[in-house]
Protein backbone atom coordinates (compact mmCIF):
# COMPACT_ATOMS: atom_id res chain seq x y z
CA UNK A 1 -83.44 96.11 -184.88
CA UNK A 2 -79.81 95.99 -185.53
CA UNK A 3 -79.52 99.67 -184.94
CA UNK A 4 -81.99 99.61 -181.65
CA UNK A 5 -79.75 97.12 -180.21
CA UNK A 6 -76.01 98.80 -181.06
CA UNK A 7 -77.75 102.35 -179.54
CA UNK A 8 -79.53 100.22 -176.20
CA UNK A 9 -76.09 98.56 -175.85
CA UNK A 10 -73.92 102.26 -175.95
CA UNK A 11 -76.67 103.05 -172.71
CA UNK A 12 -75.03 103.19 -169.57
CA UNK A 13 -76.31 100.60 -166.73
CA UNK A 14 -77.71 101.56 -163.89
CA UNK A 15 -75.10 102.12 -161.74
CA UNK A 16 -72.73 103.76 -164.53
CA UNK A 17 -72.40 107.71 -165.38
CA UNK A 18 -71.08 108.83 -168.88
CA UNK A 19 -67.90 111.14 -168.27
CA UNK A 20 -67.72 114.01 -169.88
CA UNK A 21 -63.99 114.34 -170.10
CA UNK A 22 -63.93 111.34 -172.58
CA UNK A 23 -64.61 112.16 -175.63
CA UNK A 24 -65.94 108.63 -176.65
CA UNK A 25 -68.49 109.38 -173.43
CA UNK A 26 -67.30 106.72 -171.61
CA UNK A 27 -68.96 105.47 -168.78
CA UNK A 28 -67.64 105.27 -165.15
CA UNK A 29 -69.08 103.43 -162.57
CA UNK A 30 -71.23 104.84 -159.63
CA UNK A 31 -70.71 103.48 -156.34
CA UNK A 32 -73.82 102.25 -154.63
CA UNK A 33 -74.71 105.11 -152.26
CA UNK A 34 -75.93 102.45 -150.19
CA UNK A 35 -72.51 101.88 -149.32
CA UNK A 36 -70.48 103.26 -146.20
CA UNK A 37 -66.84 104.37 -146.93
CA UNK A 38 -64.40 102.11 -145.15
CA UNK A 39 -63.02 103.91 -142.05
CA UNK A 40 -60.24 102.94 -139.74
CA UNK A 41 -61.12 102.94 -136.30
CA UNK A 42 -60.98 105.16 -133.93
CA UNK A 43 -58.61 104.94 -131.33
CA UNK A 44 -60.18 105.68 -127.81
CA UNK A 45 -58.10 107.56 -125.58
CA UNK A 46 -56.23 105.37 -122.87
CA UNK A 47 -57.83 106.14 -119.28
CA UNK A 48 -55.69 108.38 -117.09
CA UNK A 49 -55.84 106.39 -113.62
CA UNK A 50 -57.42 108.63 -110.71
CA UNK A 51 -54.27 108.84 -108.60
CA UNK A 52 -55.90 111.25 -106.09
CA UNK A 53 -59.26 109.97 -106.10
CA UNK A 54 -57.80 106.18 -105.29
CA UNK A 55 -55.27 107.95 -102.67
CA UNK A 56 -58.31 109.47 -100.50
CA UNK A 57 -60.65 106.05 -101.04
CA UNK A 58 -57.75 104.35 -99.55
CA UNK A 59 -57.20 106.83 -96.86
CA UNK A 60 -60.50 106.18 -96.33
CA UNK A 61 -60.98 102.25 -96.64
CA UNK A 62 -57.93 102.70 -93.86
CA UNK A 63 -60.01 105.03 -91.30
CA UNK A 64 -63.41 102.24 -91.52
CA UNK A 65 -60.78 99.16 -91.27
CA UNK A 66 -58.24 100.00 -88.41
CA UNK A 67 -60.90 100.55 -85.62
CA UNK A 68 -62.90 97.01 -86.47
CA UNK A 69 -59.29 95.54 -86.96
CA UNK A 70 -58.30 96.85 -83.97
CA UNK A 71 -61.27 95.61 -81.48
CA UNK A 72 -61.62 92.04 -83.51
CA UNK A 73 -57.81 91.37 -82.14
CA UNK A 74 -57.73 92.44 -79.22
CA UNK A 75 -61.00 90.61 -78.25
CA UNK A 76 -58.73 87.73 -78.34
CA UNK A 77 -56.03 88.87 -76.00
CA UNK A 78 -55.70 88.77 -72.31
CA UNK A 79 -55.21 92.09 -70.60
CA UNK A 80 -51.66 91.18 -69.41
CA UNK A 81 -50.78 91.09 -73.45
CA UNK A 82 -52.80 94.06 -74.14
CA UNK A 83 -50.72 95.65 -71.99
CA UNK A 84 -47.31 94.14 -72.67
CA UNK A 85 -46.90 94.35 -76.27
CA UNK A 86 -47.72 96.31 -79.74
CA UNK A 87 -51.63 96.94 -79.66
CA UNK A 88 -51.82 97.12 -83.39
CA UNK A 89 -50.19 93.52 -83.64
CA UNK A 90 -52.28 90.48 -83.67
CA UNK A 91 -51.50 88.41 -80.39
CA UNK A 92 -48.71 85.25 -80.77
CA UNK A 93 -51.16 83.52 -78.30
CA UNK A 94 -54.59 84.19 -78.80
CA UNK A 95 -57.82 83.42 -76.85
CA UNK A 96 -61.42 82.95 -76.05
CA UNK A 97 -60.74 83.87 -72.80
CA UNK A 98 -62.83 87.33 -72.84
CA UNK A 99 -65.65 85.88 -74.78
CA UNK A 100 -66.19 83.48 -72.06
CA UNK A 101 -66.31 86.22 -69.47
CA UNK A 102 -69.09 87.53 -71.57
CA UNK A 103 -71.40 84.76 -72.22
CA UNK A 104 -70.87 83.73 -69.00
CA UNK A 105 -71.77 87.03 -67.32
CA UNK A 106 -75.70 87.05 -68.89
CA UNK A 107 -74.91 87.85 -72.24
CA UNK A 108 -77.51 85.85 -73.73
CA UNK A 109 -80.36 87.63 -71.43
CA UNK A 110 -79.08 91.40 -72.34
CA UNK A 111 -78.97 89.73 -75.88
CA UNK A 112 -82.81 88.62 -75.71
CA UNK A 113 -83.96 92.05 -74.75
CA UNK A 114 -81.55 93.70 -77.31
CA UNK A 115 -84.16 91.90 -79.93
CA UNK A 116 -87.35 92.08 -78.20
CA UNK A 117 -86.87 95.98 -78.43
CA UNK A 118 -84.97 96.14 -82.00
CA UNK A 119 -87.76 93.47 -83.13
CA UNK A 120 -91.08 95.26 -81.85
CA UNK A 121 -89.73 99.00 -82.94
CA UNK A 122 -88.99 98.15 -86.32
CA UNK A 123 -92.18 96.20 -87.10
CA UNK A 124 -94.08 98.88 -85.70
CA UNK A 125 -91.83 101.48 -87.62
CA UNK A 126 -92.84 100.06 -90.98
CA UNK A 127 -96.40 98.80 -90.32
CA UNK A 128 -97.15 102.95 -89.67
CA UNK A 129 -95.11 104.02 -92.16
CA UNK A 130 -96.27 101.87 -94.75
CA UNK A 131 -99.96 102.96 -94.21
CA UNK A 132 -98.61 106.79 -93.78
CA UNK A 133 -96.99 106.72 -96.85
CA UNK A 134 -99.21 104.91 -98.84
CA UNK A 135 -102.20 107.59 -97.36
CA UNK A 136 -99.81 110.59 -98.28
CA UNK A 137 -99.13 109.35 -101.87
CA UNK A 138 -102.63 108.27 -102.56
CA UNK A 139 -104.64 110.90 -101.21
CA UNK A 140 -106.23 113.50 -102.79
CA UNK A 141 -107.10 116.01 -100.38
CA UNK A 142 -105.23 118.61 -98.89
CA UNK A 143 -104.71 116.58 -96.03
CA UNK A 144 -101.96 113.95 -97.17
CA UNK A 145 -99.99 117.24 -97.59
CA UNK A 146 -100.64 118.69 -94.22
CA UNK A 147 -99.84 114.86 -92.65
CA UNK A 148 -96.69 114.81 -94.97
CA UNK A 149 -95.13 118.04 -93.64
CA UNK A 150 -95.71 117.28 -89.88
CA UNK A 151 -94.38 114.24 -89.86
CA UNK A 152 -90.66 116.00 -91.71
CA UNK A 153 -91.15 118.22 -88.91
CA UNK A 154 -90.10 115.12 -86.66
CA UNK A 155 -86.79 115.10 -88.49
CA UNK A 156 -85.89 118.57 -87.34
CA UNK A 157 -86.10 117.59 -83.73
CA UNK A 158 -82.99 116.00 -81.85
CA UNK A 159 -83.26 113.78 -79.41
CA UNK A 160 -81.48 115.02 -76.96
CA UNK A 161 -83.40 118.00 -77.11
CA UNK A 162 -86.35 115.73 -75.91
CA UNK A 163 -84.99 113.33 -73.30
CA UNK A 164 -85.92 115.23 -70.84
CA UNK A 165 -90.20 115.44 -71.50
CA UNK A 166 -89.70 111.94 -72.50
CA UNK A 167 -88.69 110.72 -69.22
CA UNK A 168 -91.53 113.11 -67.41
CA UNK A 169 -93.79 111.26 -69.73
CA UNK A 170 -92.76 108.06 -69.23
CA UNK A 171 -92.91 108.60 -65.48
CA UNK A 172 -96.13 109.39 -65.94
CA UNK A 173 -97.32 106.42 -67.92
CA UNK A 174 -95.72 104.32 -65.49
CA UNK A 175 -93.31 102.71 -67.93
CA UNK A 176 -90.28 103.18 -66.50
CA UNK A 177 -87.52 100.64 -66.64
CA UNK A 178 -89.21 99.00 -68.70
CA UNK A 179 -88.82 97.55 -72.36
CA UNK A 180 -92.05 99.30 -73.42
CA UNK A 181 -89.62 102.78 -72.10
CA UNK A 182 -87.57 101.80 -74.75
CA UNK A 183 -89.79 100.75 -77.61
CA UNK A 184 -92.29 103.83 -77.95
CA UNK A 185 -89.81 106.60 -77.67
CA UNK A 186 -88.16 105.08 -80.43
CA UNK A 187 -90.64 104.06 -82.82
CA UNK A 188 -92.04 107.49 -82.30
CA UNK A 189 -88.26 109.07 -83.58
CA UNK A 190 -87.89 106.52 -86.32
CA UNK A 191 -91.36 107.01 -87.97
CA UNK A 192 -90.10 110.57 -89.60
CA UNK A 193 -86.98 109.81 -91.60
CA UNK A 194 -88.74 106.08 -92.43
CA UNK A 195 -92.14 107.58 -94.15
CA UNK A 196 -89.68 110.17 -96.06
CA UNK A 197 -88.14 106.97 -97.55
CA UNK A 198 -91.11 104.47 -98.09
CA UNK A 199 -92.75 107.74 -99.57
CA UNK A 200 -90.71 108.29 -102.51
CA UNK A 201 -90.49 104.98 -102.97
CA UNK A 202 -94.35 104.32 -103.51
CA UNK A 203 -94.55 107.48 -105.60
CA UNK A 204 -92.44 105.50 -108.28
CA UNK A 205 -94.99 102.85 -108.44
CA UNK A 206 -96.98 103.14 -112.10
CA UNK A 207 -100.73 104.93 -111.52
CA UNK A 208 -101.93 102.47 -113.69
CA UNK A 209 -101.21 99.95 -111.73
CA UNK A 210 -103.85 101.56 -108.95
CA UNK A 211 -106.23 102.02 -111.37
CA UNK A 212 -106.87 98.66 -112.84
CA UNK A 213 -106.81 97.13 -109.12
CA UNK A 214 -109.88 99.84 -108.14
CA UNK A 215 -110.81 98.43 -111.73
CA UNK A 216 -111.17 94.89 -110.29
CA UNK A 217 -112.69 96.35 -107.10
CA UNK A 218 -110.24 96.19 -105.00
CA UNK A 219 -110.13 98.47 -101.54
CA UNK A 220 -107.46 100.19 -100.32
CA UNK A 221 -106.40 97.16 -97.60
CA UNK A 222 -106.47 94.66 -100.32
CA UNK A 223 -103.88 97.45 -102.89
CA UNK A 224 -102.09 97.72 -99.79
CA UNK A 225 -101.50 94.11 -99.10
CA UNK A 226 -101.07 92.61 -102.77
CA UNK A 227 -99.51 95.91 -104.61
CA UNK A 228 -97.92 98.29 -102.41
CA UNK A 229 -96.17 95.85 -100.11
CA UNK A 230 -94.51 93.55 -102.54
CA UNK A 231 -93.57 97.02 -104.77
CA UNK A 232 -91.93 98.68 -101.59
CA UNK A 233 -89.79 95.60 -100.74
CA UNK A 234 -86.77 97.10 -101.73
CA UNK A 235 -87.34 100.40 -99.16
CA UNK A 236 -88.82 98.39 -95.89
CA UNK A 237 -85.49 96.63 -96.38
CA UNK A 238 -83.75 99.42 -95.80
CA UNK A 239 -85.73 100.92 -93.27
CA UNK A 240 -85.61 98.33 -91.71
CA UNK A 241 -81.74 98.02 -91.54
CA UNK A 242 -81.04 101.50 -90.28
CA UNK A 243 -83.86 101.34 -87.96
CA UNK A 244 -82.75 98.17 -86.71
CA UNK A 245 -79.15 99.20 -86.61
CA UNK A 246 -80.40 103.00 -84.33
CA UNK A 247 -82.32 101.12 -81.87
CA UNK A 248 -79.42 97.93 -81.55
CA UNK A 249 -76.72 100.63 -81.26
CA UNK A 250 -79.07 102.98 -79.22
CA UNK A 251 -77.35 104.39 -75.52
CA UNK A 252 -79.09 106.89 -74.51
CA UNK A 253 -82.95 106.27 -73.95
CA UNK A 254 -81.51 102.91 -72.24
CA UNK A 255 -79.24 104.81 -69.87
CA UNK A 256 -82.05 107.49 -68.97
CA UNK A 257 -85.68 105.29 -69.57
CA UNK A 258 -84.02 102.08 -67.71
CA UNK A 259 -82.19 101.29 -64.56
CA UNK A 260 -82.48 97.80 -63.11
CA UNK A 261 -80.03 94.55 -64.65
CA UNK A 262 -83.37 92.87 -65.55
CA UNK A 263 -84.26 95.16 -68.52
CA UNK A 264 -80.89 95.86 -69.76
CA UNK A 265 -80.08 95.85 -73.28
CA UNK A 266 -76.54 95.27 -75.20
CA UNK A 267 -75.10 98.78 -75.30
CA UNK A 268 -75.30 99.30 -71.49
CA UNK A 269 -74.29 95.87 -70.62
CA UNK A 270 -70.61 96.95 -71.53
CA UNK A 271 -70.89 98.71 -68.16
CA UNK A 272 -70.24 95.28 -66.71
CA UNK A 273 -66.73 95.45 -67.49
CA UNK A 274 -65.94 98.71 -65.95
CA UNK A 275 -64.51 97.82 -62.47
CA UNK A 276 -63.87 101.24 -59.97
CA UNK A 277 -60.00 100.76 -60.61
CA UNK A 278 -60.02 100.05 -64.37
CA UNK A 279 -61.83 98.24 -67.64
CA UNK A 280 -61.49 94.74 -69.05
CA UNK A 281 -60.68 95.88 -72.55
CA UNK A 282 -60.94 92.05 -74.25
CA UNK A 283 -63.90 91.23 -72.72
CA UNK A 284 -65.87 95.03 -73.71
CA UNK A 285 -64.87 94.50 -77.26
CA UNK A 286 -65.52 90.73 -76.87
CA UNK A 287 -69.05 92.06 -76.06
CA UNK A 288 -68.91 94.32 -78.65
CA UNK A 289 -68.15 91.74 -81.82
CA UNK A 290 -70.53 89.33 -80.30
CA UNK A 291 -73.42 92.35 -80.58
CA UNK A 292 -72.38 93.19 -84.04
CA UNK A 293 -72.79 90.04 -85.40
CA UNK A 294 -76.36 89.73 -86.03
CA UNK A 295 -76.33 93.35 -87.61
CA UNK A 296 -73.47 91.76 -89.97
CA UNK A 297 -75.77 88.98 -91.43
CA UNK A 298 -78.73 91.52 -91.56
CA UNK A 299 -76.48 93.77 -93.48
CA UNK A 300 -75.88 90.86 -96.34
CA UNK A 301 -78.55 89.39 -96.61
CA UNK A 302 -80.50 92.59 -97.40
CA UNK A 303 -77.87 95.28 -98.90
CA UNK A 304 -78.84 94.98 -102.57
CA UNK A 305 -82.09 96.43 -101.04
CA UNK A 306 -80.29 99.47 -99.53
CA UNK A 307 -79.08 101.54 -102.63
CA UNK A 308 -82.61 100.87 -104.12
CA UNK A 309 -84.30 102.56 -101.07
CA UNK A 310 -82.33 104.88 -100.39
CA UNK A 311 -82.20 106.58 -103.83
CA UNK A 312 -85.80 105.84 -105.36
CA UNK A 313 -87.59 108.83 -106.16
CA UNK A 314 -84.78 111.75 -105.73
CA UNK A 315 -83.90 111.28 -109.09
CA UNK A 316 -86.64 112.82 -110.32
C-alpha cells in the first residue's frame, strides 16, 4: 500500500507533463488549451478625412442652397430694394408686401385647382399601378410579361414628343381647358415609371405569405387589400411624392391643354406678374414659396418612405 501510494503520488496530474531534460523527470505544468494567449490590442488605423469628397458635397450643398436662399429673400423685398442694393443680401427692411399682392390676386383659387389635379392624378396613378403591379408579379402566364414590357415602353417616350397628338385628342374629346385636360394626360405619363417602382417593391414580399392567404381562401381583392397594400406602403409613398411633385411643378400640358383664368393652375399663374414693360420679381417668387410649401410638409412627413421605394428590389 505504502509503495502504491509513493508510485501514484510520483504520477503527474492532469494538467502536468514530465520533462525530459530533468533527470529526476520532473513535471511541468500544461497550460489549459482552453485558454487564449493574452494579446494587446490592435490599434485601428486613424481615418484619413475625405478632403475632396467633403470639398465637392459642399460645392454641392452650395449650388441646391443659393437659388432657394436667393428667392426666400427676395420674396420679402420691394422692387425698389431689389433694385437698389446687393441681391444676395437679406433686405434691412423686409416685407409682406409681395405676398399680399399674391393672395390677393386669386391665389387661393389657382391654389384649389393646383390640388384638385395633383390630388385626382396621383390617386389614380397608384390605384392602376397597384393592381398592374400586383397582376405582373403574380401572374403566371406569359401575359404579365408582355403587360410588363409595354408599359417600360411608356418610359422611353418624352413628352414633348407627344404634346402635339395629345392636344388633337383632347380636342377631340372635348376636354379642352379643362381640369380633366390636365388630369388624364398625366396619369397616363406617370403610370410607367410608377408600376416600375411598386413592381419591385411587391416582388420583395415573401411567397409564403400569398400562399397561406389562398390557404385561408382568400381572393385576389381581399390579398390585395389586407397584404399587398399595407406591404407596399413604403413605395406608394414615394410614388406618390414624385408624382405629386411632376404634376404640382408641371408647365407644359397647362400652357398647351388650358387657356382661360378659370382653370388655371399654380405654375402658370406666375404669368400674372409679368406686366408688357417688366416683372414683379417679389411677388413671382412670393408665389413661388407660397406653392412650395405644401410639397415641403409632404416631403417630411413621408421621406423615410422614399429611400425604401426607391431602392427595393435592385439590390438583387
Amino acid at each position: 500500500m505504502t509503495h502504491a501510494a509513493s508510485t501514484e503520488s510520483k504520477l503527474p496530474n492532469a494538467g502536468t507533463a514530465l520533462d525530459p531534460n530533468k533527470p529526476d523527470g520532473g513535471v511541468v505544468g500544461i497550460q489549459n488549451p482552453a485558454a487564449k494567449p493574452r494579446r494587446g490590442k490592435a490599434r485601428k488605423p486613424a481615418d484619413k478625412p475625405n478632403i475632396i469628397g467633403g470639398i465637392f458635397g459642399w460645392t454641392w450643398l452650395a449650388i441646391i442652397i443659393l437659388p432657394i436662399y436667393y428667392i426666400v429673400i427676395t420674396s420679402f423685398r420691394t422692387s425698389q430694394d431689389l433694385r437698389a442694393n446687393n441681391q444676395l443680401i437679406p433686405s434691412s427692411e423686409p416685407t409682406i408686401a409681395p405676398f399680399i399682392r399674391v393672395i390677393e390676386n386669386d391665389f387661393f383659387h389657382f391654389f384649389f385647382n393646383s390640388v384638385v389635379v395633383t390630388s385626382a392624378t396621383v390617386a389614380v396613378v397608384l390605384a392602376l399601378s397597384l393592381m398592374a403591379a400586383y397582376y405582373i408579379t403574380r401572374s403566371t402566364s406569359f401575359g404579365g410579361t408582355r403587360l410588363f414590357q409595354l408599359i417600360l415602353l411608356g418610359i422611353a417616350i418624352p413628352v414633348q414628343a407627344t404634346i402635339i397628338p395629345v392636344y388633337y385628342l383632347i380636342r377631340q374629346l372635348g376636354l379642352y381647358d379643362t381640369l380633366w385636360a390636365l388630369i388624364l394626360p398625366q396619369i397616363a405619363f406617370a403610370i410607367p415609371l410608377s408600376v416600375l417602382i411598386i413592381v419591385n417593391f411587391v416582388r420583395d414580399i415573401p411567397n409564403e405569405l400569398f400562399e397561406s392567404m389562398r390557404v385561408d381562401g382568400a381572393g385576389d381583392w381581399k390579398i390585395l387589400w389586407s397584404l399587398v397594400l399595407p406591404m407596399a406602403k413604403p413605395a406608394l409613398m414615394t410614388v406618390g411624392i414624385y408624382q405629386a411633385l411632376q404634376v404640382w411643378n408641371g408647365f407644359l400640358f397647362p400652357l398647351v391643354l388650358t387657356q382661360s383664368r378659370d382653370v388655371r393652375v399654380l405654375p402658370l399663374s406666375l404669368w400674372e406678374y409679368q406686366g408688357q414693360f417688366g416683372i414683379d420679381v417679389p411677388a413671382t417668387l412670393a408665389a413661388v414659396v407660397l406653392s412650395a410649401v405644401p410639397l415641403f410638409i409632404a416631403y417630411i412627413l413621408g421621406r423615410r418612405y422614399i429611400v425604401a421605394g426607391l431602392t427595393a428590389g435592385f439590390s438583387k
